[in-house]
PDB file of N, CA and C in Angstrom:
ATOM      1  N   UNK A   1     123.688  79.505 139.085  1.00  0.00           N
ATOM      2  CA  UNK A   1     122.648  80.259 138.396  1.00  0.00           C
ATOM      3  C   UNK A   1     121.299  79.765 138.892  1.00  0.00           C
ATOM      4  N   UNK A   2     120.373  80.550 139.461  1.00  0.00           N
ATOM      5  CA  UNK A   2     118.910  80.184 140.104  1.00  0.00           C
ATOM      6  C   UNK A   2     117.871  80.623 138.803  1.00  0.00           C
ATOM      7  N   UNK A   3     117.067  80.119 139.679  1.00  0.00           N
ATOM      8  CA  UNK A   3     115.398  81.043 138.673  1.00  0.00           C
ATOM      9  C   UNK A   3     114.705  81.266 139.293  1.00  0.00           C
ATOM     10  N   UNK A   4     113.998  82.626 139.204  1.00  0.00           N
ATOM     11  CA  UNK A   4     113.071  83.050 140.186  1.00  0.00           C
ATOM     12  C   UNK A   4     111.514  82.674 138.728  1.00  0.00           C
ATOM     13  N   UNK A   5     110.388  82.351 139.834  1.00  0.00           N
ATOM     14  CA  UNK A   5     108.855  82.214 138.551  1.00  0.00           C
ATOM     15  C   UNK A   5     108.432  83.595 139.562  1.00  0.00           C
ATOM     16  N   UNK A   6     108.067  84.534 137.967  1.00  0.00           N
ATOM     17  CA  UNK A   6     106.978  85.272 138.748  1.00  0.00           C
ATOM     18  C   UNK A   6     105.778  85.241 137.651  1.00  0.00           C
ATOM     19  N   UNK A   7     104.985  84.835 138.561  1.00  0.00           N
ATOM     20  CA  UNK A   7     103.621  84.625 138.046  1.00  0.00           C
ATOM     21  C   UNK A   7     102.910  85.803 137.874  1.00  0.00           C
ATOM     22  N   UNK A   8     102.748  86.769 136.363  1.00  0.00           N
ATOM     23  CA  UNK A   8     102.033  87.894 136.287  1.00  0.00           C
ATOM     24  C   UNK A   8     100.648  87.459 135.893  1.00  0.00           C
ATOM     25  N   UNK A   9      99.974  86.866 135.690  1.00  0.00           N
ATOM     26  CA  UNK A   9      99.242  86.684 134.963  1.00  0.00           C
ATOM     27  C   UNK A   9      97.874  87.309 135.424  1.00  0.00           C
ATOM     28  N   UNK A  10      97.089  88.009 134.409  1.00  0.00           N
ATOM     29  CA  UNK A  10      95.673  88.586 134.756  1.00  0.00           C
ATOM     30  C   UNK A  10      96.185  90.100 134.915  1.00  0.00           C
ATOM     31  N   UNK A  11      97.620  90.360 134.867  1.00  0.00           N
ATOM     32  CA  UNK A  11      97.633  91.729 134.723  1.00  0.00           C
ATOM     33  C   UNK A  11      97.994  92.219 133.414  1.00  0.00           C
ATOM     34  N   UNK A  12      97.875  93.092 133.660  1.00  0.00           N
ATOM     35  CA  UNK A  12      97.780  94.401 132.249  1.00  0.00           C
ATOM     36  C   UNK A  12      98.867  95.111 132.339  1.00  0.00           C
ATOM     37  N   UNK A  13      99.077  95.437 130.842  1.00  0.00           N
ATOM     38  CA  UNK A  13     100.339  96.206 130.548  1.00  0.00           C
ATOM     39  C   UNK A  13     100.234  97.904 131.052  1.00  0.00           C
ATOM     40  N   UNK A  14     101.327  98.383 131.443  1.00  0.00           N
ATOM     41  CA  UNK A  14     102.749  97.830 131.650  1.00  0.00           C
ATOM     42  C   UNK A  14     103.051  97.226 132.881  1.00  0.00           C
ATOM     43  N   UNK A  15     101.892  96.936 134.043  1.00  0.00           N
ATOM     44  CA  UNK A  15     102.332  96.240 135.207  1.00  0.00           C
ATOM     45  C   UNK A  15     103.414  95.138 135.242  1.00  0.00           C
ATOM     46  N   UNK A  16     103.368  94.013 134.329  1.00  0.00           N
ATOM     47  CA  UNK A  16     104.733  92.850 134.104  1.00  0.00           C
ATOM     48  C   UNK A  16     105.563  93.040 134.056  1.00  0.00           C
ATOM     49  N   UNK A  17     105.687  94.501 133.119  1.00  0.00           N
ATOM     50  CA  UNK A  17     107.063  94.901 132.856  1.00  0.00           C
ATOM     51  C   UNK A  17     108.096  95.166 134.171  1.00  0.00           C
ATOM     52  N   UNK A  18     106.935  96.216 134.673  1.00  0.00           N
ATOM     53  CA  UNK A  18     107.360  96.956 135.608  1.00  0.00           C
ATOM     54  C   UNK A  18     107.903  95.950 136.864  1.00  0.00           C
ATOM     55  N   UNK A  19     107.025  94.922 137.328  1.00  0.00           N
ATOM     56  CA  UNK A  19     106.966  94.094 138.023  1.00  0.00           C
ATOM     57  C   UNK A  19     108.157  93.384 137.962  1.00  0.00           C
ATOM     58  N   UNK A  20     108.490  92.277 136.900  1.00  0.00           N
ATOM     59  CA  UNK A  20     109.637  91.991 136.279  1.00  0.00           C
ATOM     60  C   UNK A  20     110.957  92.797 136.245  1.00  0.00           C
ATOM     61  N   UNK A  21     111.035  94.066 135.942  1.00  0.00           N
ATOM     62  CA  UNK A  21     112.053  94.922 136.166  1.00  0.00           C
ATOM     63  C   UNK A  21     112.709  95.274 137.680  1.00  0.00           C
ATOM     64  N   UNK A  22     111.670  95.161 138.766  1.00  0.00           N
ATOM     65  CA  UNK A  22     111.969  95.538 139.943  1.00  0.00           C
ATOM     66  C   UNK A  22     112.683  94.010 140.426  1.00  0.00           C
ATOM     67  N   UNK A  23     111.951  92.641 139.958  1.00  0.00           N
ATOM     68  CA  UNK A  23     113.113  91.912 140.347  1.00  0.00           C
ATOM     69  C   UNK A  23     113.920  91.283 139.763  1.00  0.00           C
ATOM     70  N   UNK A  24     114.294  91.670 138.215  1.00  0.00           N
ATOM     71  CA  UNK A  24     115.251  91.350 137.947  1.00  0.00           C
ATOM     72  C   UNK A  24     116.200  91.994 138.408  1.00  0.00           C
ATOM     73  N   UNK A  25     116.274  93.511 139.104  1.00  0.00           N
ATOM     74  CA  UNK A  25     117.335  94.110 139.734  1.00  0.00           C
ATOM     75  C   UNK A  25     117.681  93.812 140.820  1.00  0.00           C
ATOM     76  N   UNK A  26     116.989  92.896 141.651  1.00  0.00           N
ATOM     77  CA  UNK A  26     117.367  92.140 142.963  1.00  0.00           C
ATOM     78  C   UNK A  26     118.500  90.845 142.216  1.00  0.00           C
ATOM     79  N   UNK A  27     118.419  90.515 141.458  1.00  0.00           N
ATOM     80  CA  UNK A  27     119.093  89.306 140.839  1.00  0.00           C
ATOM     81  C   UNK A  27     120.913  89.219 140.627  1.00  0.00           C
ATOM     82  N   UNK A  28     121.105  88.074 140.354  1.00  0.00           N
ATOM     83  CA  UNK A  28     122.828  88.209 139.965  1.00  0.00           C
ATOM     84  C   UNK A  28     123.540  88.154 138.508  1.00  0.00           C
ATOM     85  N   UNK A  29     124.005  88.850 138.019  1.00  0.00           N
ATOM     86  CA  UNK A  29     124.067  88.320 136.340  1.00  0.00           C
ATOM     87  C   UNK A  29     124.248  86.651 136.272  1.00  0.00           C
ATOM     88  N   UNK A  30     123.281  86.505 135.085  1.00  0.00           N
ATOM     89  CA  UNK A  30     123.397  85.230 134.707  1.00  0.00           C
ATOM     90  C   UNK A  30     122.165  84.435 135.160  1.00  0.00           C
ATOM     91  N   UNK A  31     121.639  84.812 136.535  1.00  0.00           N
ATOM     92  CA  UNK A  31     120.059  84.502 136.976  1.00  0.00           C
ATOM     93  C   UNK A  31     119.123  84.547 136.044  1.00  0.00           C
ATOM     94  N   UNK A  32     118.195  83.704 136.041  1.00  0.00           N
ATOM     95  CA  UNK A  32     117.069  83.425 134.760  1.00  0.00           C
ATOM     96  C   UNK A  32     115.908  84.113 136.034  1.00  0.00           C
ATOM     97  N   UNK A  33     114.831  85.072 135.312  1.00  0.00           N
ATOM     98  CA  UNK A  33     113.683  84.711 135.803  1.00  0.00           C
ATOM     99  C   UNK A  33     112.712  84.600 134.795  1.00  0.00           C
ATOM    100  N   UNK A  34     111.759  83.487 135.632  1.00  0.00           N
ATOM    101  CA  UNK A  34     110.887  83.083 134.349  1.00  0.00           C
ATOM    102  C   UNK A  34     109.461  83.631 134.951  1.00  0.00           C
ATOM    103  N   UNK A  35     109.047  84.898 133.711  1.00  0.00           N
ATOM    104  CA  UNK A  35     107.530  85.356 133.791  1.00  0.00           C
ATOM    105  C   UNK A  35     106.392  84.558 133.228  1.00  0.00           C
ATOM    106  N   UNK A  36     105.575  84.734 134.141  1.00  0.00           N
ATOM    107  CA  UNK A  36     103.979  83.833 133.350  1.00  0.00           C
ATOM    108  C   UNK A  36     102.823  85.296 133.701  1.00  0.00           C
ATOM    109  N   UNK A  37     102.174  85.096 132.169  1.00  0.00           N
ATOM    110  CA  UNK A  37     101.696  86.424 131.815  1.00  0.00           C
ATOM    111  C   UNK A  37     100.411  85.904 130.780  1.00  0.00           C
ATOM    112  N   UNK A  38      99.621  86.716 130.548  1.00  0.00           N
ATOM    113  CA  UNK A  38      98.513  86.530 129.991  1.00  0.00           C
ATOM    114  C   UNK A  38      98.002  87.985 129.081  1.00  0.00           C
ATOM    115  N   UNK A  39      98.540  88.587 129.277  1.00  0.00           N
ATOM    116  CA  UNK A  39      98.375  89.694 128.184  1.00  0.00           C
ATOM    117  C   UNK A  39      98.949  90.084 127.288  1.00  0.00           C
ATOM    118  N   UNK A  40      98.470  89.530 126.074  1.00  0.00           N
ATOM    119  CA  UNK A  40      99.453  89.518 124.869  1.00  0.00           C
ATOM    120  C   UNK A  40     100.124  90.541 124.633  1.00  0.00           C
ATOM    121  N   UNK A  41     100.024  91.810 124.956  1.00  0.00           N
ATOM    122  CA  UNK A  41     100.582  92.966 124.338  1.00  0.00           C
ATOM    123  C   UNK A  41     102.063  92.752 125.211  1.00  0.00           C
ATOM    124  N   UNK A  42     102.220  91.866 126.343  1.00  0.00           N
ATOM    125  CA  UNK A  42     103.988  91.353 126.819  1.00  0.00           C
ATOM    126  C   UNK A  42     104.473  90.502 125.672  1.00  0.00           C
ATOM    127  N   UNK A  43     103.956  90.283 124.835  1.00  0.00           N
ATOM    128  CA  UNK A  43     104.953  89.454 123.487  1.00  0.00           C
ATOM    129  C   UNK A  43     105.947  90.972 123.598  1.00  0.00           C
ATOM    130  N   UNK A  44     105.129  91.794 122.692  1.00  0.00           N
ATOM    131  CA  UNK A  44     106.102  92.437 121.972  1.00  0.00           C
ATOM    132  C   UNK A  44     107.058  93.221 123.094  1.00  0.00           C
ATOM    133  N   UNK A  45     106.187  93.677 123.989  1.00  0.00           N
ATOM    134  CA  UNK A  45     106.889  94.175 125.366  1.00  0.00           C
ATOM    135  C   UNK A  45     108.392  93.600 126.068  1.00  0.00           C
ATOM    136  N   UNK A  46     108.179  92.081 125.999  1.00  0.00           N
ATOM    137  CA  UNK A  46     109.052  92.192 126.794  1.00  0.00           C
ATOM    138  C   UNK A  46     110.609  91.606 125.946  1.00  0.00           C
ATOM    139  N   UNK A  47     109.990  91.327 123.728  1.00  0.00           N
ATOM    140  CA  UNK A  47     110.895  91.518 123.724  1.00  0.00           C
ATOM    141  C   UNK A  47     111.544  92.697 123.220  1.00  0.00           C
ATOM    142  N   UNK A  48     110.745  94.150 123.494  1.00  0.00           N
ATOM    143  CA  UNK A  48     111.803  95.635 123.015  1.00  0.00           C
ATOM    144  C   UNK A  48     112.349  95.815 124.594  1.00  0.00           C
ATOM    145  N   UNK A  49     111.956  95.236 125.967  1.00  0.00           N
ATOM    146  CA  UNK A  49     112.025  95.238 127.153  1.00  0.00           C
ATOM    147  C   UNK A  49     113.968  94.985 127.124  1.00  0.00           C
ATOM    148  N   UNK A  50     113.992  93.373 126.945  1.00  0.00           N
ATOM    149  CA  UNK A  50     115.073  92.732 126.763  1.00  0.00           C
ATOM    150  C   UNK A  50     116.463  93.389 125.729  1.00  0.00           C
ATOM    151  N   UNK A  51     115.647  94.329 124.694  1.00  0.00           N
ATOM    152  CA  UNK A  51     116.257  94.454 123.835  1.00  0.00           C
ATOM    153  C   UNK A  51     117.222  96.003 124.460  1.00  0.00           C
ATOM    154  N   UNK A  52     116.355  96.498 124.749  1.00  0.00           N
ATOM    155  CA  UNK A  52     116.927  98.166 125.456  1.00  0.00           C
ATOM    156  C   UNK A  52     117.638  97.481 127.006  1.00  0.00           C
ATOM    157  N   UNK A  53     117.466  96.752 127.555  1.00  0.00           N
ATOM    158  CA  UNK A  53     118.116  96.550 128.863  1.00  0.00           C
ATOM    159  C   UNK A  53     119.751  95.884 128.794  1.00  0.00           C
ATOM    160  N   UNK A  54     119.565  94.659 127.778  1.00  0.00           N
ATOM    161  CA  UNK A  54     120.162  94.025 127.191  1.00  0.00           C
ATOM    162  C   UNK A  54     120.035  92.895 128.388  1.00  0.00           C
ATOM    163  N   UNK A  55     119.269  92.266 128.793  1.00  0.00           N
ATOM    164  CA  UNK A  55     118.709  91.349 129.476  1.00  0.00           C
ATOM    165  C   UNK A  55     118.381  90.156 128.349  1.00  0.00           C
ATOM    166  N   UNK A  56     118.809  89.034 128.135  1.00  0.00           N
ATOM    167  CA  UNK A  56     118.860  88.086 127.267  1.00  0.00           C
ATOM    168  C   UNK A  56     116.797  86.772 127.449  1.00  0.00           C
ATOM    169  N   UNK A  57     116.435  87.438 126.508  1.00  0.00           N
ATOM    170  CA  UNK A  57     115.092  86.487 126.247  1.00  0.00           C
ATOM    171  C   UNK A  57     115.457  85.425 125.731  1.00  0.00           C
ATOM    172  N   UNK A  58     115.787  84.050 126.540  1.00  0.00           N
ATOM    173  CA  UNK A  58     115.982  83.263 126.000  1.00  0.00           C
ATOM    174  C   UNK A  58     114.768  81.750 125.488  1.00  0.00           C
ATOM    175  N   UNK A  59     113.886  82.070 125.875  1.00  0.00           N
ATOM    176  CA  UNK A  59     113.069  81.191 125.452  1.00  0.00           C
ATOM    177  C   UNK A  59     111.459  81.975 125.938  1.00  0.00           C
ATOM    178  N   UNK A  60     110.781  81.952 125.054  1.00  0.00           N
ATOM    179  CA  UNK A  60     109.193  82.308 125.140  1.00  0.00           C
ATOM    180  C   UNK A  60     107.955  81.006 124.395  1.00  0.00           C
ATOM    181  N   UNK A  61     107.106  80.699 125.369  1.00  0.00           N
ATOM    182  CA  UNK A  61     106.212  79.858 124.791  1.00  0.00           C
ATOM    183  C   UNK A  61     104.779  80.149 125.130  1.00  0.00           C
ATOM    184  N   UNK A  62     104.059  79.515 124.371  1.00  0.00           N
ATOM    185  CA  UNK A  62     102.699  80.096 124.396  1.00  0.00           C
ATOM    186  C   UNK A  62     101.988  79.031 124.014  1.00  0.00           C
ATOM    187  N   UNK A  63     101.304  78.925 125.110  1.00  0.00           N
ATOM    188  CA  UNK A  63     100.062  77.591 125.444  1.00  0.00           C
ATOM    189  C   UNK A  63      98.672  78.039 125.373  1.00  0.00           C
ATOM    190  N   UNK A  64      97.805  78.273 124.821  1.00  0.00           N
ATOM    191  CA  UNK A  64      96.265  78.903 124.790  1.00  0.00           C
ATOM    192  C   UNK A  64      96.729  80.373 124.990  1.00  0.00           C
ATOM    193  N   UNK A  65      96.051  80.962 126.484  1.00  0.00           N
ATOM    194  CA  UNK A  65      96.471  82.341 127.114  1.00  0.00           C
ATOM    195  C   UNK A  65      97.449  82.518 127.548  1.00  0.00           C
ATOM    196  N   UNK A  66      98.409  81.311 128.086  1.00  0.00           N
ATOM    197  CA  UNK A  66      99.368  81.902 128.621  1.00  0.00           C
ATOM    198  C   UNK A  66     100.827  81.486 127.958  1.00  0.00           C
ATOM    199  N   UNK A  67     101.323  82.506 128.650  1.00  0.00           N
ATOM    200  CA  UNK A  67     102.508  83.023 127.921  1.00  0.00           C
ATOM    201  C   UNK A  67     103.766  82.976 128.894  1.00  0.00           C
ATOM    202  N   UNK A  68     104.834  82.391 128.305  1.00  0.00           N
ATOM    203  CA  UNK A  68     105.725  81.857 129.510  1.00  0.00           C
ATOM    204  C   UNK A  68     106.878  82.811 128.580  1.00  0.00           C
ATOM    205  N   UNK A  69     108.071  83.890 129.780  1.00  0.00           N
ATOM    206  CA  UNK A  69     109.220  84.505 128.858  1.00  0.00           C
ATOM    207  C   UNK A  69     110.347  83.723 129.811  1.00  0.00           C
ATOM    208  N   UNK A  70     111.412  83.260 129.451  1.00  0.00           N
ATOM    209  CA  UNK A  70     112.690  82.693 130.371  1.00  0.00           C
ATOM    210  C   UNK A  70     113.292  83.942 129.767  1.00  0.00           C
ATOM    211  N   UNK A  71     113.823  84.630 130.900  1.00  0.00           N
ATOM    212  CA  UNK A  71     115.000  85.921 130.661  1.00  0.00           C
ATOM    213  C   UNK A  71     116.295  85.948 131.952  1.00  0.00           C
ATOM    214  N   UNK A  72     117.511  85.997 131.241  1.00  0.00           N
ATOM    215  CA  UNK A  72     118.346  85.860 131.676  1.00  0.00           C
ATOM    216  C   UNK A  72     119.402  87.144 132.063  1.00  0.00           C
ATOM    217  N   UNK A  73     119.530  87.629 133.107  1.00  0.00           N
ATOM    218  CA  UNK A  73     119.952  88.826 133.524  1.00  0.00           C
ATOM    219  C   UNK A  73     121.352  88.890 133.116  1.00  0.00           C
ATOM    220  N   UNK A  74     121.418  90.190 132.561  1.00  0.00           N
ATOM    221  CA  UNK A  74     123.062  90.521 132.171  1.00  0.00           C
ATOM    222  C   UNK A  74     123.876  90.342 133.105  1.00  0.00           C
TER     223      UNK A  74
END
């Protein structure tokens, strides 16, 4: 199991999503990638994101602006 970091940060919604979506489909089930993001409106995003894909959010933290999601591909 690997982890890819993709560093979104300074962009705006829905770019992360979108961004995030294109490579979690390069990935293998069970691969973590971990997003770094700065626009709060990816809280709620990425977890109805996770929730409709069924892509597993397993850990989210939040330091000042930024915002770290660990998601784990079905």
């Amino acid at each position: 199991m690997g982890e890819i970091i993709l560093d979104l940060k300074d962009l705006r919604c829905p770019l992360p999503i979108l961004k995030a979506n294109r490579v979690l489909q390069t990935l293998e089930p069970g691969d973590c990638l971990r997003v770094l993001a700065t626009d709060r409106h990816t809280i709620k995003d990425f977890h109805e994101f996770c929730r409709k894909t069924g892509h597993s959010l397993i850990a989210f933290s939040e330091q000042g602006n930024n915002l770290s999601f660990l998601i784990k591909k079905k």
